[in-house]
C-alpha atoms as a PDB file:
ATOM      1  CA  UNK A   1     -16.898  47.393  27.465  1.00  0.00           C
ATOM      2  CA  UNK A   2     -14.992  50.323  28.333  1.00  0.00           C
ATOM      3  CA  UNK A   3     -10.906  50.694  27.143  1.00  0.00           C
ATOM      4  CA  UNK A   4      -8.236  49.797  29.603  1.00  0.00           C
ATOM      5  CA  UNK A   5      -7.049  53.089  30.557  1.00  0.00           C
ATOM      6  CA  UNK A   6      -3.771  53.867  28.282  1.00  0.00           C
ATOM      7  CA  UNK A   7      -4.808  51.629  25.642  1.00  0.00           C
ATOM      8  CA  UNK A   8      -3.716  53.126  22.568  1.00  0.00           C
ATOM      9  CA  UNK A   9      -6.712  53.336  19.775  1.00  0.00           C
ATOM     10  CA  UNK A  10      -5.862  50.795  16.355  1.00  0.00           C
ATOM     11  CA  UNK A  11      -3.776  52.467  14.261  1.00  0.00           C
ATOM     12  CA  UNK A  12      -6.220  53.216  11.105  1.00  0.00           C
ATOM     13  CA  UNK A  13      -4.353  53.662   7.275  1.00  0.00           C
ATOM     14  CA  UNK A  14      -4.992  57.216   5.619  1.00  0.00           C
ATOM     15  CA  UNK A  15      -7.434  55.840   3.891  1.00  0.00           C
ATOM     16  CA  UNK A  16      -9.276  55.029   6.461  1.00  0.00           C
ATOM     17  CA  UNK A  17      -9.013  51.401   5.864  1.00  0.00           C
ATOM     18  CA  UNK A  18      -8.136  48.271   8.513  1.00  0.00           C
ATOM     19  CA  UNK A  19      -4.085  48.021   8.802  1.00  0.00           C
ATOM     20  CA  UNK A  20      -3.397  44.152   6.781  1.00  0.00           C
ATOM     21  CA  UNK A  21      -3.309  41.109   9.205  1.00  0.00           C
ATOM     22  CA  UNK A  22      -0.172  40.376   9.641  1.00  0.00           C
ATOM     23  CA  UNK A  23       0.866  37.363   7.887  1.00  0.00           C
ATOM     24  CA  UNK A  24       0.913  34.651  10.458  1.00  0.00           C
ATOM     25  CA  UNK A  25      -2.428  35.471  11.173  1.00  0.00           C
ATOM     26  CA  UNK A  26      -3.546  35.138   7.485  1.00  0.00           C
ATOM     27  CA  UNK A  27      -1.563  31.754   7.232  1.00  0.00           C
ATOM     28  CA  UNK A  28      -3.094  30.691  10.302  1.00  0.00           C
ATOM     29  CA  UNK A  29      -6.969  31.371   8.403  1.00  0.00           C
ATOM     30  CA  UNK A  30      -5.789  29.302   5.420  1.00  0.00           C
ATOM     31  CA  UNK A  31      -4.613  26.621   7.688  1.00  0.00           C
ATOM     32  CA  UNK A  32      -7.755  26.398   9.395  1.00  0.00           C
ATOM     33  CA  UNK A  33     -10.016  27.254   6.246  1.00  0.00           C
ATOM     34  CA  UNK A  34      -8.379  23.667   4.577  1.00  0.00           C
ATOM     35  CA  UNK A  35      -8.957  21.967   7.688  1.00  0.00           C
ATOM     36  CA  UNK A  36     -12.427  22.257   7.060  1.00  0.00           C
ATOM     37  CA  UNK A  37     -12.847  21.221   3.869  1.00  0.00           C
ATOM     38  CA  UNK A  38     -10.509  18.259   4.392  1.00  0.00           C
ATOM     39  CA  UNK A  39     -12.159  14.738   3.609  1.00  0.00           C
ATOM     40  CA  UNK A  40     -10.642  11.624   5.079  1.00  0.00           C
ATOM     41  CA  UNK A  41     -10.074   8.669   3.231  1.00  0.00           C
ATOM     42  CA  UNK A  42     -13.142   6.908   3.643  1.00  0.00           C
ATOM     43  CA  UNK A  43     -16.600   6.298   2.634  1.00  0.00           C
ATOM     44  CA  UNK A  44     -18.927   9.535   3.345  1.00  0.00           C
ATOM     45  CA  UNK A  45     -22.254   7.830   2.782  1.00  0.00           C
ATOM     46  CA  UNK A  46     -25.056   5.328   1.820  1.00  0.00           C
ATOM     47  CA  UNK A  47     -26.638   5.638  -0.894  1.00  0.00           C
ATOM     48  CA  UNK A  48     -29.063   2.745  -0.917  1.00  0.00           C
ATOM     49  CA  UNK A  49     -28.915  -0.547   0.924  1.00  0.00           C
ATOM     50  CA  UNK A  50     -31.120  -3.462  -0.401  1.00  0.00           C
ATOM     51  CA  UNK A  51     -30.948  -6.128   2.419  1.00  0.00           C
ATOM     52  CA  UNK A  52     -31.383  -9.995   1.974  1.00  0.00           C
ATOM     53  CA  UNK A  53     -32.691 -13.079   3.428  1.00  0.00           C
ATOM     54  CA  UNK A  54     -31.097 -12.945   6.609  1.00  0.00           C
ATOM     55  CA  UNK A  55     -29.829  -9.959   6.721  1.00  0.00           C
ATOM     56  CA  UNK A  56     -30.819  -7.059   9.656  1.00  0.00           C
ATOM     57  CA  UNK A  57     -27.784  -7.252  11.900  1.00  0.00           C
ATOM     58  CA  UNK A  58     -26.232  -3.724  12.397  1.00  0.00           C
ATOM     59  CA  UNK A  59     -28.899  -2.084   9.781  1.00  0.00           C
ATOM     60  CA  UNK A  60     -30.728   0.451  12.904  1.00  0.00           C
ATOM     61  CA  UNK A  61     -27.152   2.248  12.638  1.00  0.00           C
ATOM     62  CA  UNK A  62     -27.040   2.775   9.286  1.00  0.00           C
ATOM     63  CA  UNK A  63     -25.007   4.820   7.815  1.00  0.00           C
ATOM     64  CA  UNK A  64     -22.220   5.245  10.549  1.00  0.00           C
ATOM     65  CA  UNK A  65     -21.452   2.417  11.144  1.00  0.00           C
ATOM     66  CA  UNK A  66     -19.868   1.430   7.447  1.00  0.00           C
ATOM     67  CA  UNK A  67     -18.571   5.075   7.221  1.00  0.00           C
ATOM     68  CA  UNK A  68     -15.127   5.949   9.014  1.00  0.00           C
ATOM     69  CA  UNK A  69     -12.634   3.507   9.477  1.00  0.00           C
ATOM     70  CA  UNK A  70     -12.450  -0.034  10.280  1.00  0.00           C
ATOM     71  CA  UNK A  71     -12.988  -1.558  13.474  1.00  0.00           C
ATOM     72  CA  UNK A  72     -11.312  -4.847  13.101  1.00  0.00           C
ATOM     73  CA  UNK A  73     -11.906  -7.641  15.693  1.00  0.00           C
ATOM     74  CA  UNK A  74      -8.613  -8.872  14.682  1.00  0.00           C
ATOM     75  CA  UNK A  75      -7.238 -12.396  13.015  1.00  0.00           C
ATOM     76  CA  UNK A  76      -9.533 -14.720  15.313  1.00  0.00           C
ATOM     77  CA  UNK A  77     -12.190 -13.021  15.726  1.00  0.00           C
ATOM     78  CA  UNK A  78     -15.107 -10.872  14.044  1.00  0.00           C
ATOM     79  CA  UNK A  79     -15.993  -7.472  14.359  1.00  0.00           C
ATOM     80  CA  UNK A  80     -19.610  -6.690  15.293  1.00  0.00           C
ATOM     81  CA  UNK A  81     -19.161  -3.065  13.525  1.00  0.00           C
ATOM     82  CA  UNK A  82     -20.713  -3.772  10.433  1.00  0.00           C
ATOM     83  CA  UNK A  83     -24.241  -4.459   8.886  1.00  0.00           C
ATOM     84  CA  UNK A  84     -24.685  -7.584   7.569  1.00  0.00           C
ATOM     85  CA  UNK A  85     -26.053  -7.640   3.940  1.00  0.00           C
ATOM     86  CA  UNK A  86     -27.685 -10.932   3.689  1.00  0.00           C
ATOM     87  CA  UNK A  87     -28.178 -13.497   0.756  1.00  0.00           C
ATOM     88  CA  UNK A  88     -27.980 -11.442  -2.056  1.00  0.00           C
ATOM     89  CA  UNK A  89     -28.409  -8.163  -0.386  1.00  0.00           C
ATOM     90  CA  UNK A  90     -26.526  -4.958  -1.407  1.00  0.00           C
ATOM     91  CA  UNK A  91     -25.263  -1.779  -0.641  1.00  0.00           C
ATOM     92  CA  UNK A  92     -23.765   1.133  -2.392  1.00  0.00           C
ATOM     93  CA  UNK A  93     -21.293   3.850  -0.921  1.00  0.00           C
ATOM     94  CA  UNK A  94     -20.166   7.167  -2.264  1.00  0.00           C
ATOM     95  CA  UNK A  95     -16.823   9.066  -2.126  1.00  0.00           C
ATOM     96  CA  UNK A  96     -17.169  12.681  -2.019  1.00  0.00           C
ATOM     97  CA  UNK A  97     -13.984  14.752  -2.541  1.00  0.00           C
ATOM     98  CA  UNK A  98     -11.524  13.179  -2.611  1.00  0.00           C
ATOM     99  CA  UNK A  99     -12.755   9.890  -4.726  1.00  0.00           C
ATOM    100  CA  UNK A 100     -10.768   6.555  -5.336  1.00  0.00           C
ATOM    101  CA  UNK A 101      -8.089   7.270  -8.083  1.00  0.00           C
ATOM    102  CA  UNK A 102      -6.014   4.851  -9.791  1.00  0.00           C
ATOM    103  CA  UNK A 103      -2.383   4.629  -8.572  1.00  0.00           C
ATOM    104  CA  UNK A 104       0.180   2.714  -8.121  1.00  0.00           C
ATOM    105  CA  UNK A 105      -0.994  -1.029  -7.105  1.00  0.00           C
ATOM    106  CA  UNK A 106      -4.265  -1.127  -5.131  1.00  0.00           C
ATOM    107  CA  UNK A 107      -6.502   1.463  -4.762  1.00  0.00           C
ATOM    108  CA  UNK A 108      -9.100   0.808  -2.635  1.00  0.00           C
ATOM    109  CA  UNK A 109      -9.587  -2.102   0.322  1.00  0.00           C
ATOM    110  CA  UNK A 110     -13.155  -3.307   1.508  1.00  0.00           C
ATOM    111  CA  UNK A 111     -13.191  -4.162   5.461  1.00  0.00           C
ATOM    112  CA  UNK A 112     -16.079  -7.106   6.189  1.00  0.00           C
ATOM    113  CA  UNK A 113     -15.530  -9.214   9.526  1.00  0.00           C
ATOM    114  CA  UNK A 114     -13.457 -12.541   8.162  1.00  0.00           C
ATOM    115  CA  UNK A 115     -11.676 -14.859  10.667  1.00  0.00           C
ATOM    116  CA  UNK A 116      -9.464 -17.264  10.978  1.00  0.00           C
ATOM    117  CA  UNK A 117     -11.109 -19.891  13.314  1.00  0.00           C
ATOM    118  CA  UNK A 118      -9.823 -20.676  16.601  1.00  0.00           C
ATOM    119  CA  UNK A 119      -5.888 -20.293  15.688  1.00  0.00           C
ATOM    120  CA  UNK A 120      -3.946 -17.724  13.390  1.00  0.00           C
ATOM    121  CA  UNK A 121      -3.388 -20.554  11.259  1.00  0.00           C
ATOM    122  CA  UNK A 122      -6.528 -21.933  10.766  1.00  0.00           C
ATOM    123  CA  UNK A 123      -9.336 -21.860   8.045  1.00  0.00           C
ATOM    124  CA  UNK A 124     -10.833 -18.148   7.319  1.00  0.00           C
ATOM    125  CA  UNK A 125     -14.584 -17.836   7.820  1.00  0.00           C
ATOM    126  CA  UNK A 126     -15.375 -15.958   4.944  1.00  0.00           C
ATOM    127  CA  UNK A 127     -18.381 -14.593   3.408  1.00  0.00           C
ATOM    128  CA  UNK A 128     -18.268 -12.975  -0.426  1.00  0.00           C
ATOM    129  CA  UNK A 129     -19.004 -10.165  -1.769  1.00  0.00           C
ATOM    130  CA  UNK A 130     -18.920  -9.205  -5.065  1.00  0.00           C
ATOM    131  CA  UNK A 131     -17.352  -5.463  -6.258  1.00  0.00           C
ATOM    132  CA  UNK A 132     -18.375  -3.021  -8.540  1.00  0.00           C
ATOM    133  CA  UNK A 133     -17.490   0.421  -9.175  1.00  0.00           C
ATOM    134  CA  UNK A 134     -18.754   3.436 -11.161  1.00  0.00           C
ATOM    135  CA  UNK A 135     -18.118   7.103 -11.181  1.00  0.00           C
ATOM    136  CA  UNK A 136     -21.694   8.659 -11.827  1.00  0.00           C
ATOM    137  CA  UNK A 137     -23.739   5.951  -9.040  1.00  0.00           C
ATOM    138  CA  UNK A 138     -25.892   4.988 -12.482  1.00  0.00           C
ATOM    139  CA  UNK A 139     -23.235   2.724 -14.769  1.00  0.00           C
ATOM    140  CA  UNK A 140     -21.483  -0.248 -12.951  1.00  0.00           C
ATOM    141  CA  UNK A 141     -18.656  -2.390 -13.703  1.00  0.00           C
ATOM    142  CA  UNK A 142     -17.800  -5.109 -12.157  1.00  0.00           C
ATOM    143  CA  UNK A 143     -14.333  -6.011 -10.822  1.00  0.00           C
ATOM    144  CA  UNK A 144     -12.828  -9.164 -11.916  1.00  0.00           C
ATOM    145  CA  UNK A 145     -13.399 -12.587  -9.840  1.00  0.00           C
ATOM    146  CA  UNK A 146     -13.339 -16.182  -9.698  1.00  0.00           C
ATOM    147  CA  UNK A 147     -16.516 -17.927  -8.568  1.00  0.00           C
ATOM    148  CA  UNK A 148     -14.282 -21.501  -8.255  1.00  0.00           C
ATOM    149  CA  UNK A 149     -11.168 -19.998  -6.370  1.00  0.00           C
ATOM    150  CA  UNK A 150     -12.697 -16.911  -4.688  1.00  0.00           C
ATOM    151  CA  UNK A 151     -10.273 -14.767  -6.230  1.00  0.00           C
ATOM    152  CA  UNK A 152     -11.260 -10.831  -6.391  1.00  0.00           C
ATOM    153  CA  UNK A 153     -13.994 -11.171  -3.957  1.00  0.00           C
ATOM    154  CA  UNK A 154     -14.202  -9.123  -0.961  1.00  0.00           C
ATOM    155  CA  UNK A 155     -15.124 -11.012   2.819  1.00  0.00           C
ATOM    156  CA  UNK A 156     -11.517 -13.249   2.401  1.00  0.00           C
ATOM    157  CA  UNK A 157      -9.106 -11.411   4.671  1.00  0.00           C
ATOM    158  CA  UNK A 158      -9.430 -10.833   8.445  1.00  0.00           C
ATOM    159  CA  UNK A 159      -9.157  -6.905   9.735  1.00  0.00           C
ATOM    160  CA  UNK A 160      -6.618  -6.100  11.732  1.00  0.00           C
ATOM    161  CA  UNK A 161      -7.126  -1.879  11.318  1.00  0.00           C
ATOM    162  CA  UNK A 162      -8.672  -0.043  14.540  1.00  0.00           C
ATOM    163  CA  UNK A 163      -8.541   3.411  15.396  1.00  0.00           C
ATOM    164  CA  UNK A 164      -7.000   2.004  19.123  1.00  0.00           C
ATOM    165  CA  UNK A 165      -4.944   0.117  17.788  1.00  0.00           C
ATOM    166  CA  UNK A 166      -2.728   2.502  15.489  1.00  0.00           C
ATOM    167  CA  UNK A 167      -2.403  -0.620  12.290  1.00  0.00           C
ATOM    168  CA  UNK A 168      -2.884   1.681   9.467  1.00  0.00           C
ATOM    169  CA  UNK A 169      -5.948   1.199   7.218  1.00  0.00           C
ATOM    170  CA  UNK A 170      -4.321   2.543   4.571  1.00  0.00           C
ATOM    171  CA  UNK A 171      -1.607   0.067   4.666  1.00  0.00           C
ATOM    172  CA  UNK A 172      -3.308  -3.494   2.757  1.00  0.00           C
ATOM    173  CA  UNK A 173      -0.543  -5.330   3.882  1.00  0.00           C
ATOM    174  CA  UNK A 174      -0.359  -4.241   7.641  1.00  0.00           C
ATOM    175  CA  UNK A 175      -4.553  -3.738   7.713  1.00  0.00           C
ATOM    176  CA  UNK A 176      -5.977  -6.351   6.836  1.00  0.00           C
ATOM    177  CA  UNK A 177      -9.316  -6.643   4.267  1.00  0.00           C
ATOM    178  CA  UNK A 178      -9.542  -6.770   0.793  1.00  0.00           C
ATOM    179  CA  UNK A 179      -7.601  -4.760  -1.709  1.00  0.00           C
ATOM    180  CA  UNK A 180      -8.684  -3.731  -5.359  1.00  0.00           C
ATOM    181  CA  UNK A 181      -6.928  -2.019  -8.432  1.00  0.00           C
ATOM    182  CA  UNK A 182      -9.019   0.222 -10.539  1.00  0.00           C
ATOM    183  CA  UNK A 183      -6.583  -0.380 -13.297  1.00  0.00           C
ATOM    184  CA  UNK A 184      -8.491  -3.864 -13.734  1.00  0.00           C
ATOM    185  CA  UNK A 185     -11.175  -2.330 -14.952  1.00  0.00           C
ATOM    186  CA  UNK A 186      -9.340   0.603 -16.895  1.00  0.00           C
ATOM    187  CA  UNK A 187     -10.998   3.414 -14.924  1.00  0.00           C
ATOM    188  CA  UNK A 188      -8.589   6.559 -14.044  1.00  0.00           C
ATOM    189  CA  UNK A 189     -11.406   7.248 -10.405  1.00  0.00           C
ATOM    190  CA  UNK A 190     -14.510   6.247  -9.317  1.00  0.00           C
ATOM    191  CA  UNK A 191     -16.563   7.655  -6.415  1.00  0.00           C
ATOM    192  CA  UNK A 192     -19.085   4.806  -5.394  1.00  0.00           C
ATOM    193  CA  UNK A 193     -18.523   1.095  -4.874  1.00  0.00           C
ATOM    194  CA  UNK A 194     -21.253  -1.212  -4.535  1.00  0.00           C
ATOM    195  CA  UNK A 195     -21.148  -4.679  -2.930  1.00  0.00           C
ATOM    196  CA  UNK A 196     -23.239  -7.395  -3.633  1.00  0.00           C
ATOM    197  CA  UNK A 197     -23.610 -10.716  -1.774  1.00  0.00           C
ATOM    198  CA  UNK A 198     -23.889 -13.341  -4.199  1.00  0.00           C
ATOM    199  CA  UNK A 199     -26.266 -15.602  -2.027  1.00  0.00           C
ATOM    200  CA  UNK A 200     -26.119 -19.237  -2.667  1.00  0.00           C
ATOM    201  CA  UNK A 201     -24.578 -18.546  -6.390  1.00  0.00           C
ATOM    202  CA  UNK A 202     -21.292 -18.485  -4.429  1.00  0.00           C
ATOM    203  CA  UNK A 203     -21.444 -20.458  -1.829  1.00  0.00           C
ATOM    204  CA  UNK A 204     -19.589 -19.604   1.584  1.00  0.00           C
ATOM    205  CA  UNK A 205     -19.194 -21.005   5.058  1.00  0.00           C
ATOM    206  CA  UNK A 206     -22.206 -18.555   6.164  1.00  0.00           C
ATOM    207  CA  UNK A 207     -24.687 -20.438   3.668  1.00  0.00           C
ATOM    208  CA  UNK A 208     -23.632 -23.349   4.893  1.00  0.00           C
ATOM    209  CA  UNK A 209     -24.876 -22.713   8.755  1.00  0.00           C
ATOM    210  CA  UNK A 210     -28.135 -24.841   9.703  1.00  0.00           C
ATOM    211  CA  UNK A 211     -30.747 -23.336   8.585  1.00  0.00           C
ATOM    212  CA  UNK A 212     -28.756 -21.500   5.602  1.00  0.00           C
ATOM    213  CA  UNK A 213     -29.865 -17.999   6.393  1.00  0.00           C
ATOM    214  CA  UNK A 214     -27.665 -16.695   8.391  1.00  0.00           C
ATOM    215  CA  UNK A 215     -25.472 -16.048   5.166  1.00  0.00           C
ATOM    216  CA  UNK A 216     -24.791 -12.790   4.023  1.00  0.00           C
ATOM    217  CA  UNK A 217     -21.472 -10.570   3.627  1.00  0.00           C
ATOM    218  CA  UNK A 218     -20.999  -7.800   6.633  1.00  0.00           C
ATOM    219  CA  UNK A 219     -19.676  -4.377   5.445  1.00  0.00           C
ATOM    220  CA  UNK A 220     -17.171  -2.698   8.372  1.00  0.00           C
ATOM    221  CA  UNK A 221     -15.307  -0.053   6.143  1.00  0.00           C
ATOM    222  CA  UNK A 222     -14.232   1.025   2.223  1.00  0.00           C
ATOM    223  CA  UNK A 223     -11.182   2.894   2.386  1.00  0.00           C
ATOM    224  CA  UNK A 224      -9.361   4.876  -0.891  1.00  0.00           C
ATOM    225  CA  UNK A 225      -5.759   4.260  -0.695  1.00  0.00           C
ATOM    226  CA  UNK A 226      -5.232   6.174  -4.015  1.00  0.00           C
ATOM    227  CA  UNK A 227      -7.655   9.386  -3.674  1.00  0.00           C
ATOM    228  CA  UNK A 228      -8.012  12.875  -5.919  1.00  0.00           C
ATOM    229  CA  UNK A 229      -9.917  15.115  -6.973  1.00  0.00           C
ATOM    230  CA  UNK A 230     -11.166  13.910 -10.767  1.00  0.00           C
ATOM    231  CA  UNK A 231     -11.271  17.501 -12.135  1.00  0.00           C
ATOM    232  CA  UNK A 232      -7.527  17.502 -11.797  1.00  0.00           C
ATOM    233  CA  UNK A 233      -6.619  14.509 -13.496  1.00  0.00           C
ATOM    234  CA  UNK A 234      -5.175  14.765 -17.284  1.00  0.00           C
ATOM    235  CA  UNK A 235      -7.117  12.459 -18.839  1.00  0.00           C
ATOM    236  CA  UNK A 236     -10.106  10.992 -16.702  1.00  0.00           C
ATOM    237  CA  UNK A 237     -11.426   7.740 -18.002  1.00  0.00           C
ATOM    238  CA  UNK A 238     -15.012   7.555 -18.521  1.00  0.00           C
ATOM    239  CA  UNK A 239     -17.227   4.892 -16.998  1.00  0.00           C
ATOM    240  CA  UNK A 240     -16.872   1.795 -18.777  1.00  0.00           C
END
């Protein structure tokens, strides 16, 4: 390409070397150099699904669609973005940078498809899952729960959360799902959570659908609310 006539050459140093960007220009590199390593607050993949009796629905668009955010179908009615686990399936996600840390409250909130049926008011259509966490993928513990009073389960609380909708997912009590605290379970971060539907060892409303396979908890989303990077942190706790 030839030089617009008057165009004065680049100004070269002494040296011989490239005049310095000027500094906007540099900040503007690191700006976008950040951007790309950024991670959002969600799950970034699958790292093994076991599927139950029952389960299939959602599994041919594996992993997408339990990475991202939630799509909630709202207070009365499910979401189909999910995959549905089946009795006693499970499925394991990992955190890349950042991972779940332990903060202040809750730290992480699983999104399934609960519902309230027919009215706001009425009973929830829930379907358990039990939590675990672990930092290396190889040693799980298991967050507390109550088998009687479904306490500390995930699959209890409608999702409200969708990227059209603007409800923050990283809000538990605007979003909807199920919240957890890593202090529970005295970890300082973990970066995988497994979920495992307990079949008919906890009964819920799913088993209980003629012919009694059509149980089976349906992952939409994990979110961190609390996240880091573990290399930072003072003291990290080791896998229980």
């Amino acid at each position: 390409m030839r030089k617009a006539e008057g165009a004065a050459p680049p100004r070269r140093r002494p040296d011989g070397a490239a005049p310095p960007r000027p500094p906007r220009i540099l900040a503007l590199l690191l700006l976008l150099a950040s951007a790309a390593v950024a991670q959002d607050p969600f799950a970034d993949a699958v790292v093994s699904f076991t599927p139950g009796a029952g389960s299939g629905f959602g599994a041919e668009l594996l992993p997408d669609v339990v990475l991202g955010p939630p799509r909630g179908g709202g207070a009365v009615q499910q979401s189909l973005d999910v995959v549905s686990l089946g009795n006693d399936g499970v499925i394991t996600v990992r955190f890349d940078l950042p991972v779940i840390c332990d903060g202040r409250g809750a730290d992480f909130t699983v999104f399934e498809n609960a519902f309230h049926v027919n009215t706001p008011s009425g009973p929830v259509f829930e379907e358990f899952g039990i939590v675990a966490v672990s930092q290396d993928g190889v040693d799980f513990v298991e967050l507390p729960y109550d088998a009687i009073s479904h306490g500390g389960l995930a699959g209890r609380v409608p999702v409200l959360s969708d990227p059209d909708n603007g409800i923050d997912p990283l809000q538990p009590a605007e979003s909807g799902g199920d919240s957890f605290d890593l202090a529970t379970v005295g970890l300082a971060w973990v970066a995988y959570v497994r979920i495992t539907d307990p079949g008919a060892a906890i009964p819920d409303p799913g088993n209980r659908i003629p012919p009694g396979d059509k149980g089976g908890f349906d992952l939409d989303a994990v979110a961190a609310l609390h996240a880091c990077d573990p290399a930072g942190a003072a003291t990290p706790t080791p896998t229980l």
